[in-house]
PDB file of N, CA and C in Angstrom:
ATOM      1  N   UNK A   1     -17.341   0.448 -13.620  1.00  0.00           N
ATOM      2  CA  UNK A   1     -17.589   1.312 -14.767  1.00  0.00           C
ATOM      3  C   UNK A   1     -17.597   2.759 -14.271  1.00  0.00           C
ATOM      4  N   UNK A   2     -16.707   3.453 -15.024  1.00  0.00           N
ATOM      5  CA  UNK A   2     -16.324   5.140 -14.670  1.00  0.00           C
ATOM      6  C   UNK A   2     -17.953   5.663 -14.566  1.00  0.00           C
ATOM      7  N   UNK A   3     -18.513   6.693 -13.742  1.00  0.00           N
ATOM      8  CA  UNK A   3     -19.379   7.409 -13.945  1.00  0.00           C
ATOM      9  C   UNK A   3     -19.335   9.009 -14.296  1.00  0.00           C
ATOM     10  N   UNK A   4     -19.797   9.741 -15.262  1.00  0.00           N
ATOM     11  CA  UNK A   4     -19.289  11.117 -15.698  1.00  0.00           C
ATOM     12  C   UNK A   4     -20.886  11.934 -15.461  1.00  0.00           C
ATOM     13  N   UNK A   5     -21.023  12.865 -15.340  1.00  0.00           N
ATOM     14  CA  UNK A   5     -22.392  13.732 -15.181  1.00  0.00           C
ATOM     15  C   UNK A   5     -22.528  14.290 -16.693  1.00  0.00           C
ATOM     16  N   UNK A   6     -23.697  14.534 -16.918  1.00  0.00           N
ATOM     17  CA  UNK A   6     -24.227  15.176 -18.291  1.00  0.00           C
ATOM     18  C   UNK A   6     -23.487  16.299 -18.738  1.00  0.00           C
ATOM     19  N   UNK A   7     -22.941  17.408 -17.873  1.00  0.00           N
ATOM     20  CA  UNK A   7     -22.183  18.300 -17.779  1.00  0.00           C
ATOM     21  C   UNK A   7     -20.957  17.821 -18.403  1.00  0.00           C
ATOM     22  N   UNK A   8     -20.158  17.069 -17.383  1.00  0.00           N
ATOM     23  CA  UNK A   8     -18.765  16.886 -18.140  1.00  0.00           C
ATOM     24  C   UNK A   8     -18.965  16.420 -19.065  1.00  0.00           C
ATOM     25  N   UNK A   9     -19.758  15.038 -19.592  1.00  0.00           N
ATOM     26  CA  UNK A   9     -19.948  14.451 -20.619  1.00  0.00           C
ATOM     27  C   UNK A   9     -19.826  15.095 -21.932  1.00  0.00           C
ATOM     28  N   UNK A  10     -20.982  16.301 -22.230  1.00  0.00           N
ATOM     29  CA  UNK A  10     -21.014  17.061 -23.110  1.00  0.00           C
ATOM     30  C   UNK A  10     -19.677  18.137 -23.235  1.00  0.00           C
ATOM     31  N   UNK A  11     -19.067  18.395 -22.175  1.00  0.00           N
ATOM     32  CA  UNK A  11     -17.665  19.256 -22.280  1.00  0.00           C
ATOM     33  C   UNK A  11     -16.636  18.477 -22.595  1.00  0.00           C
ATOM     34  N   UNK A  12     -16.505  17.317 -22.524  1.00  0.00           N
ATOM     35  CA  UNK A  12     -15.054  16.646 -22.550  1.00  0.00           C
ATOM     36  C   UNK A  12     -15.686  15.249 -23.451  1.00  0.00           C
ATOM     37  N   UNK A  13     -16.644  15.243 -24.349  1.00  0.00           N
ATOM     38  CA  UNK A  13     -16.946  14.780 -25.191  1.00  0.00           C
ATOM     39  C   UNK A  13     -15.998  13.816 -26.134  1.00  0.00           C
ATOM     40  N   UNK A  14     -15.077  14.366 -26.563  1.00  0.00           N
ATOM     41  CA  UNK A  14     -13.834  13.963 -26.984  1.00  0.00           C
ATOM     42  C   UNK A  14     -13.080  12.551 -26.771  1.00  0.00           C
ATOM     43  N   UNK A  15     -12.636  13.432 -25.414  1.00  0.00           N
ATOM     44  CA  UNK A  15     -11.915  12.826 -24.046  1.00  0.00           C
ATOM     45  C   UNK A  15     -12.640  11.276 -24.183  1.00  0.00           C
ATOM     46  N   UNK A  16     -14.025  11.258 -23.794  1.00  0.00           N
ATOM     47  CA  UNK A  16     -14.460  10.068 -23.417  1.00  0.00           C
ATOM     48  C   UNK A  16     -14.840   9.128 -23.969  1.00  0.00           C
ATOM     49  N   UNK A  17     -14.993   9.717 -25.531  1.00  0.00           N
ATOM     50  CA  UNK A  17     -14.812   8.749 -26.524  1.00  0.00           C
ATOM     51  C   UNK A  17     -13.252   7.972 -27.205  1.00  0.00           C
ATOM     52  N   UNK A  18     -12.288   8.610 -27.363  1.00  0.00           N
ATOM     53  CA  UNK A  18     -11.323   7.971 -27.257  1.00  0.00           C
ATOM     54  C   UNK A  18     -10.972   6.947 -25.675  1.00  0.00           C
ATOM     55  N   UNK A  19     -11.618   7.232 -24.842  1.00  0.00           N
ATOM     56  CA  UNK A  19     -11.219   6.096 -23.824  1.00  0.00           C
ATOM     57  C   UNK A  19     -12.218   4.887 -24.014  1.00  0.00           C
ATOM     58  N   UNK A  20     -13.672   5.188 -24.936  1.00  0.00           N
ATOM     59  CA  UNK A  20     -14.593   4.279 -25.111  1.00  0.00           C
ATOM     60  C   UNK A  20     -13.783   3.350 -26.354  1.00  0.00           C
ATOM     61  N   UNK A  21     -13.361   4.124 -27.388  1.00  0.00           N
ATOM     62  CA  UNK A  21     -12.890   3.796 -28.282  1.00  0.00           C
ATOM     63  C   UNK A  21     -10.954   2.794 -27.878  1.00  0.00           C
ATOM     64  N   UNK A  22     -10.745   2.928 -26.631  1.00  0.00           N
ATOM     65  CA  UNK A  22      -9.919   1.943 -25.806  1.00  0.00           C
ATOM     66  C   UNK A  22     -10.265   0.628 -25.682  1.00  0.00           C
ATOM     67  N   UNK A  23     -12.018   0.440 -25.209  1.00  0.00           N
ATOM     68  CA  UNK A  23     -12.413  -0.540 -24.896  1.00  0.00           C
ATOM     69  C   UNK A  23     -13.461  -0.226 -22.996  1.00  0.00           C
ATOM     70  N   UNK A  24     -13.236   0.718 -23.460  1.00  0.00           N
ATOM     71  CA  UNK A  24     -13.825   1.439 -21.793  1.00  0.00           C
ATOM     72  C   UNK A  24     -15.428   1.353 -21.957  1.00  0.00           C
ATOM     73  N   UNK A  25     -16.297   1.202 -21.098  1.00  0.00           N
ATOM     74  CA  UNK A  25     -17.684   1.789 -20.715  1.00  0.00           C
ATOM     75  C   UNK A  25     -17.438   2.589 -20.075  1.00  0.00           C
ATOM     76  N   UNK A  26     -18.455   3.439 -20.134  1.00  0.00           N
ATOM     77  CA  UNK A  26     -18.593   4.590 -19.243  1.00  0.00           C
ATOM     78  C   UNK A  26     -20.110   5.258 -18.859  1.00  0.00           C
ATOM     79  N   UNK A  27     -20.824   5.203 -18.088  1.00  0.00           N
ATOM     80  CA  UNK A  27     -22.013   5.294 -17.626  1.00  0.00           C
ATOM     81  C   UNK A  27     -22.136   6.969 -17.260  1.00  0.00           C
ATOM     82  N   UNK A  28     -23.163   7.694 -18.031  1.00  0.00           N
ATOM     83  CA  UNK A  28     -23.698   9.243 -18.060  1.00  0.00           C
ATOM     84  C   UNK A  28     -24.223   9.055 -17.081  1.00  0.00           C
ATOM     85  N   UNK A  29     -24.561   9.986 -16.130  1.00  0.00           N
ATOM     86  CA  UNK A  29     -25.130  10.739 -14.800  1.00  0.00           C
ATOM     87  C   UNK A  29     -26.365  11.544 -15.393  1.00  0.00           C
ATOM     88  N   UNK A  30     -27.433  11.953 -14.879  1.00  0.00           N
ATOM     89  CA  UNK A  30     -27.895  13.164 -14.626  1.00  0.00           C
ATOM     90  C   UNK A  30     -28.694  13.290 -13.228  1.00  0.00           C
ATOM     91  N   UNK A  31     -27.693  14.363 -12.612  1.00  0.00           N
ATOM     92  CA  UNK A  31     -28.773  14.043 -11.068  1.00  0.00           C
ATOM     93  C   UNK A  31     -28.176  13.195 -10.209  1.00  0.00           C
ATOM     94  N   UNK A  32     -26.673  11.976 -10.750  1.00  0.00           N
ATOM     95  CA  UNK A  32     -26.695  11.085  -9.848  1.00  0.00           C
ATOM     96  C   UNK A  32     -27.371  10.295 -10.588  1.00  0.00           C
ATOM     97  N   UNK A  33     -28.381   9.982 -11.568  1.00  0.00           N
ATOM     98  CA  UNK A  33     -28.879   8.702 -11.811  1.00  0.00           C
ATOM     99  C   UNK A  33     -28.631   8.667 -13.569  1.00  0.00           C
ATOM    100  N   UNK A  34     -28.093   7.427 -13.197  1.00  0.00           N
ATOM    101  CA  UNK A  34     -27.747   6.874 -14.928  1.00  0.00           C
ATOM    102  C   UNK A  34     -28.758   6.873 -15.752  1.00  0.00           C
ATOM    103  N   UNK A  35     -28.277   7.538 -16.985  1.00  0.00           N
ATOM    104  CA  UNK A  35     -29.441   7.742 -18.036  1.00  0.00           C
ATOM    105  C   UNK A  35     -28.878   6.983 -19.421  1.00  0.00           C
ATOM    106  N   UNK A  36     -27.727   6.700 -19.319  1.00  0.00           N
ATOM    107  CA  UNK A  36     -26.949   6.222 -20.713  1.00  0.00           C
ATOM    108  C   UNK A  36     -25.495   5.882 -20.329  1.00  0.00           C
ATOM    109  N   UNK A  37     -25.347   4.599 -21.020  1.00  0.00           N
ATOM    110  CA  UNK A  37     -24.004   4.344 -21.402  1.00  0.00           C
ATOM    111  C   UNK A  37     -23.091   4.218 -22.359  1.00  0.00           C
ATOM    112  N   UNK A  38     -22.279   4.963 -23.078  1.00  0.00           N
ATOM    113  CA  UNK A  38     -21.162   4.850 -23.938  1.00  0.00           C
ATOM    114  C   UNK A  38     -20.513   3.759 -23.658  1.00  0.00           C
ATOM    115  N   UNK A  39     -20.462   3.166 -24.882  1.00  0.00           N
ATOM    116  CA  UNK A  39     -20.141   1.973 -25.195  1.00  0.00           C
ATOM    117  C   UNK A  39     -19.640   1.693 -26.189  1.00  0.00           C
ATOM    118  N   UNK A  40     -18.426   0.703 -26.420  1.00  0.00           N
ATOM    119  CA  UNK A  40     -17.376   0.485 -27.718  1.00  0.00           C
ATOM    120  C   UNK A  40     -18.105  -0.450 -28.699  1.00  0.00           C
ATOM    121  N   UNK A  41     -17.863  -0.070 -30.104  1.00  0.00           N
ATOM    122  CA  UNK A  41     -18.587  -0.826 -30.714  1.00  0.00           C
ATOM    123  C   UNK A  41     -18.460  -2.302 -31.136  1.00  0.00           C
ATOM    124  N   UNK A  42     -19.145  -3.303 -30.716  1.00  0.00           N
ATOM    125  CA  UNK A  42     -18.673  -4.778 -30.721  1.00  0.00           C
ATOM    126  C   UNK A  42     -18.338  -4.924 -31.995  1.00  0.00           C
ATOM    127  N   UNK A  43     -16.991  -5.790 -32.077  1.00  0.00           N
ATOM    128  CA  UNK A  43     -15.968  -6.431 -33.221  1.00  0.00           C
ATOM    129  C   UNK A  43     -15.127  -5.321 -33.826  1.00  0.00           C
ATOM    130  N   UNK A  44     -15.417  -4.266 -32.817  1.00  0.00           N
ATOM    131  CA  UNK A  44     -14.533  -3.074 -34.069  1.00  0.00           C
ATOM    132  C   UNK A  44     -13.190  -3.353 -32.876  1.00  0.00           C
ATOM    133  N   UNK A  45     -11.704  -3.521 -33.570  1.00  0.00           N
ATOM    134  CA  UNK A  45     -10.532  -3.586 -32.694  1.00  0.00           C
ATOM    135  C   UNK A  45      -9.527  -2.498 -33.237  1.00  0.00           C
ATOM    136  N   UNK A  46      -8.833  -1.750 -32.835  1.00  0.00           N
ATOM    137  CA  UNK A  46      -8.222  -0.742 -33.244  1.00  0.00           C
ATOM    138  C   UNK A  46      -6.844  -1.421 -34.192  1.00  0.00           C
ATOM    139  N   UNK A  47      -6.286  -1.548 -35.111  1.00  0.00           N
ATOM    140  CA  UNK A  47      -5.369  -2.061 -36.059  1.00  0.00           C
ATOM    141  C   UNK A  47      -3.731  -1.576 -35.779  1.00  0.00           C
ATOM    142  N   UNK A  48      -3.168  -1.912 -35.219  1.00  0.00           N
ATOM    143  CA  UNK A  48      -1.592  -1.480 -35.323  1.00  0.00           C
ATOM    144  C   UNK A  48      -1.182  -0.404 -36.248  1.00  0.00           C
ATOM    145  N   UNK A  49      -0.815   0.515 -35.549  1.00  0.00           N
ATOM    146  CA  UNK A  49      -0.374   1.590 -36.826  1.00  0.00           C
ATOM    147  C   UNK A  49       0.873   0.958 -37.859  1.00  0.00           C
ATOM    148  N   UNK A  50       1.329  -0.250 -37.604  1.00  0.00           N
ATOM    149  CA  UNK A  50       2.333  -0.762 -38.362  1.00  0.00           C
ATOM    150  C   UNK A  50       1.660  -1.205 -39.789  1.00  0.00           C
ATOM    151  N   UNK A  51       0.597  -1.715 -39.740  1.00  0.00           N
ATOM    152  CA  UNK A  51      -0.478  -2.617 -40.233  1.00  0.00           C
ATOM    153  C   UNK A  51      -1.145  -1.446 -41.359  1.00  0.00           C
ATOM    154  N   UNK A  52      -1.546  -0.404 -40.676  1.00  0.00           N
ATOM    155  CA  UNK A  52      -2.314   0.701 -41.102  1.00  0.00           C
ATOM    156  C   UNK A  52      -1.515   1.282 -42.461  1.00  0.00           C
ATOM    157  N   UNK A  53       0.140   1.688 -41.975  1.00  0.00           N
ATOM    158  CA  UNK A  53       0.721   2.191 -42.717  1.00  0.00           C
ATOM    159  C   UNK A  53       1.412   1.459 -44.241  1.00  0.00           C
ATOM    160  N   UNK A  54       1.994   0.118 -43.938  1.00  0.00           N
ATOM    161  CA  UNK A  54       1.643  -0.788 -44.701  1.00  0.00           C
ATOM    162  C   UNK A  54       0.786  -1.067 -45.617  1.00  0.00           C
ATOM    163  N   UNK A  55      -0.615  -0.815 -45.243  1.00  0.00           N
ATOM    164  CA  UNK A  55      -1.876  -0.731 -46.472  1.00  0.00           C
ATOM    165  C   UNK A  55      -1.794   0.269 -47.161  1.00  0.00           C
ATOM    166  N   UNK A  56      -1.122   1.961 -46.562  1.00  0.00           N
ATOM    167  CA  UNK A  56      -1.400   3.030 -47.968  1.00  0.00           C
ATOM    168  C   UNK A  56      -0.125   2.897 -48.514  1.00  0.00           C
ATOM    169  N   UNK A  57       1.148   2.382 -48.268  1.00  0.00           N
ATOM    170  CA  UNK A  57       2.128   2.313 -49.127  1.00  0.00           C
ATOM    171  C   UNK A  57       1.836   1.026 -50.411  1.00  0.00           C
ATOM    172  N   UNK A  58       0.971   0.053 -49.931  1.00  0.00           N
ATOM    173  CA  UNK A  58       0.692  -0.628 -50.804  1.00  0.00           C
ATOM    174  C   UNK A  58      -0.575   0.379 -51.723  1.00  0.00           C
ATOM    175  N   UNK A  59      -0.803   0.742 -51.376  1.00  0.00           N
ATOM    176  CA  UNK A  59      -2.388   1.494 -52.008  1.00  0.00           C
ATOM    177  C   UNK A  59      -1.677   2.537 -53.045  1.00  0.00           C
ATOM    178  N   UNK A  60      -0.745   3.005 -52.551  1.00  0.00           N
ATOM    179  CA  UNK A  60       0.297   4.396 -53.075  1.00  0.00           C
ATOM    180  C   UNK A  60       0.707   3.689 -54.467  1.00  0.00           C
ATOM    181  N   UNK A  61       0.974   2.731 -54.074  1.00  0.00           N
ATOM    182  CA  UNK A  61       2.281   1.657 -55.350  1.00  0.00           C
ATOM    183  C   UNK A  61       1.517   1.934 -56.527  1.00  0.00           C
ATOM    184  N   UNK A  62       2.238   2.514 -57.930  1.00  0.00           N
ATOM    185  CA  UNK A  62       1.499   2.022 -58.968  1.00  0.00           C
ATOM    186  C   UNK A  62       0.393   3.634 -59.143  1.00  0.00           C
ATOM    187  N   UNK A  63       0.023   4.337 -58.054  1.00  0.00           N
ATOM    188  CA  UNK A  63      -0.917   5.319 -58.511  1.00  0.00           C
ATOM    189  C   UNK A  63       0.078   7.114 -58.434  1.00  0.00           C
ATOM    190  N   UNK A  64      -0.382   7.498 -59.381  1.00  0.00           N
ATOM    191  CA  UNK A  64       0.791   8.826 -59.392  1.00  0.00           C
ATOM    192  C   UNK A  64      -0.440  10.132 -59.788  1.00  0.00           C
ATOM    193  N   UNK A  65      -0.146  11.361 -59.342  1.00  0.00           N
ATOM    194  CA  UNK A  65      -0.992  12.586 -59.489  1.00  0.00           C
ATOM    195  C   UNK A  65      -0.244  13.536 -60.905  1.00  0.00           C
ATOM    196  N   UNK A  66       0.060  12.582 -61.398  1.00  0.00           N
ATOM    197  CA  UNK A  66       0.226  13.429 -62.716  1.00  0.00           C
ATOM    198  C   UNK A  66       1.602  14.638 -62.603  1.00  0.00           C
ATOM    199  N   UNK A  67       0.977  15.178 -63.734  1.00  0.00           N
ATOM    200  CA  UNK A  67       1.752  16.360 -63.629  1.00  0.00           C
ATOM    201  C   UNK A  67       1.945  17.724 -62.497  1.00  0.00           C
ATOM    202  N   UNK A  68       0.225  17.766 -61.951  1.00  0.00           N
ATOM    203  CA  UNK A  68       0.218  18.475 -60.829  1.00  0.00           C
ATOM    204  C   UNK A  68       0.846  18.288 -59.981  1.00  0.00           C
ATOM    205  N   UNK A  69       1.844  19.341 -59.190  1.00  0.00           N
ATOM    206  CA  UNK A  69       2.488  19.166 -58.107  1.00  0.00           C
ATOM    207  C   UNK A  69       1.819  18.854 -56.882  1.00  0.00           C
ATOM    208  N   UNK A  70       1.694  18.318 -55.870  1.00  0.00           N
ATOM    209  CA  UNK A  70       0.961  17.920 -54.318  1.00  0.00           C
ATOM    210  C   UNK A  70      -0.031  19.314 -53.887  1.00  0.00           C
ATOM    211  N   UNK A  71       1.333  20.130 -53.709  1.00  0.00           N
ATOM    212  CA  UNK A  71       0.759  21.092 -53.256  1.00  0.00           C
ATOM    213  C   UNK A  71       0.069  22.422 -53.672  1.00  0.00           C
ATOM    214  N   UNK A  72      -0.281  22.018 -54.944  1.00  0.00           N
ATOM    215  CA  UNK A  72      -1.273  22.888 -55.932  1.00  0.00           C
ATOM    216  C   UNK A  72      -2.531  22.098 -55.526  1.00  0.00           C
ATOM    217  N   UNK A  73      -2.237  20.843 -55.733  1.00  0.00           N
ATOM    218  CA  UNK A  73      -3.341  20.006 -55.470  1.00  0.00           C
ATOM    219  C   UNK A  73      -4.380  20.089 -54.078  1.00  0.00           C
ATOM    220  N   UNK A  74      -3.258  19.965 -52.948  1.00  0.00           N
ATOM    221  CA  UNK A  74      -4.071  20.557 -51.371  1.00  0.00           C
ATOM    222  C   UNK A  74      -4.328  21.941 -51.150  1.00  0.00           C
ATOM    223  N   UNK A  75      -4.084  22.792 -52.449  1.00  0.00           N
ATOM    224  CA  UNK A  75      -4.402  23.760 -52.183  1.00  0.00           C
ATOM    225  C   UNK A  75      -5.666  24.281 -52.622  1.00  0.00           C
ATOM    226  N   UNK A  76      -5.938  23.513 -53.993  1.00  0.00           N
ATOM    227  CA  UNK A  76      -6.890  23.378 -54.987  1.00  0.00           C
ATOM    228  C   UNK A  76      -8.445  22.792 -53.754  1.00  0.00           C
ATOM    229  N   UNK A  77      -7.877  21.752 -52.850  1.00  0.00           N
ATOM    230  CA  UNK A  77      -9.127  21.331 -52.407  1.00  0.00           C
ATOM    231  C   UNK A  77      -9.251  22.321 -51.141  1.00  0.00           C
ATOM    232  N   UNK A  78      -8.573  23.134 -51.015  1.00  0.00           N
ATOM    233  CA  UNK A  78      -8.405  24.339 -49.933  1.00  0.00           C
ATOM    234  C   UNK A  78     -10.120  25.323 -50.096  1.00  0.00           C
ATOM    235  N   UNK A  79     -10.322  25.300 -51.172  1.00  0.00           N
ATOM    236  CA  UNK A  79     -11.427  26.617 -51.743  1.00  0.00           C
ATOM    237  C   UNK A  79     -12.394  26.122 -51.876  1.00  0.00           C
TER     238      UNK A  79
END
């Protein structure tokens, strides 16, 4: 299991959750001594983006934004 210090941890925060979110542990430092481990959440599995995209074209089917054009619309939730 990777070990990271409190320092990097909190700077590259990001970083080490997408590798947790892989399936990784990863054990926090402070000092050299482990205080916490990041950890993936049991039964959650990441879904095929094939799979993913598939569900909003089905979700899309059948629903329409009217008369408003798209991009009045993303602009509208802009403000």
């Amino acid at each position: 299991m990777p070990r990271v210090g409190a320092y990097e941890a909190k700077t590259k925060l990001a970083n080490l959750l997408e590798r947790v979110a892989e399936g990784e542990y990863i054990t926090i430092t402070k000092h050299g001594v482990p205080v916490a481990t990041l950890a993936p959440v049991p039964g959650r599995q990441q879904r095929p983006a094939i799979e993913v995209i598939a569900d909003l074209r089905a979700f899309r089917r059948g629903r329409r934004l009217g008369r408003t054009p798209l991009k009045k619309l993303i602009e509208e939730g802009r403000r």
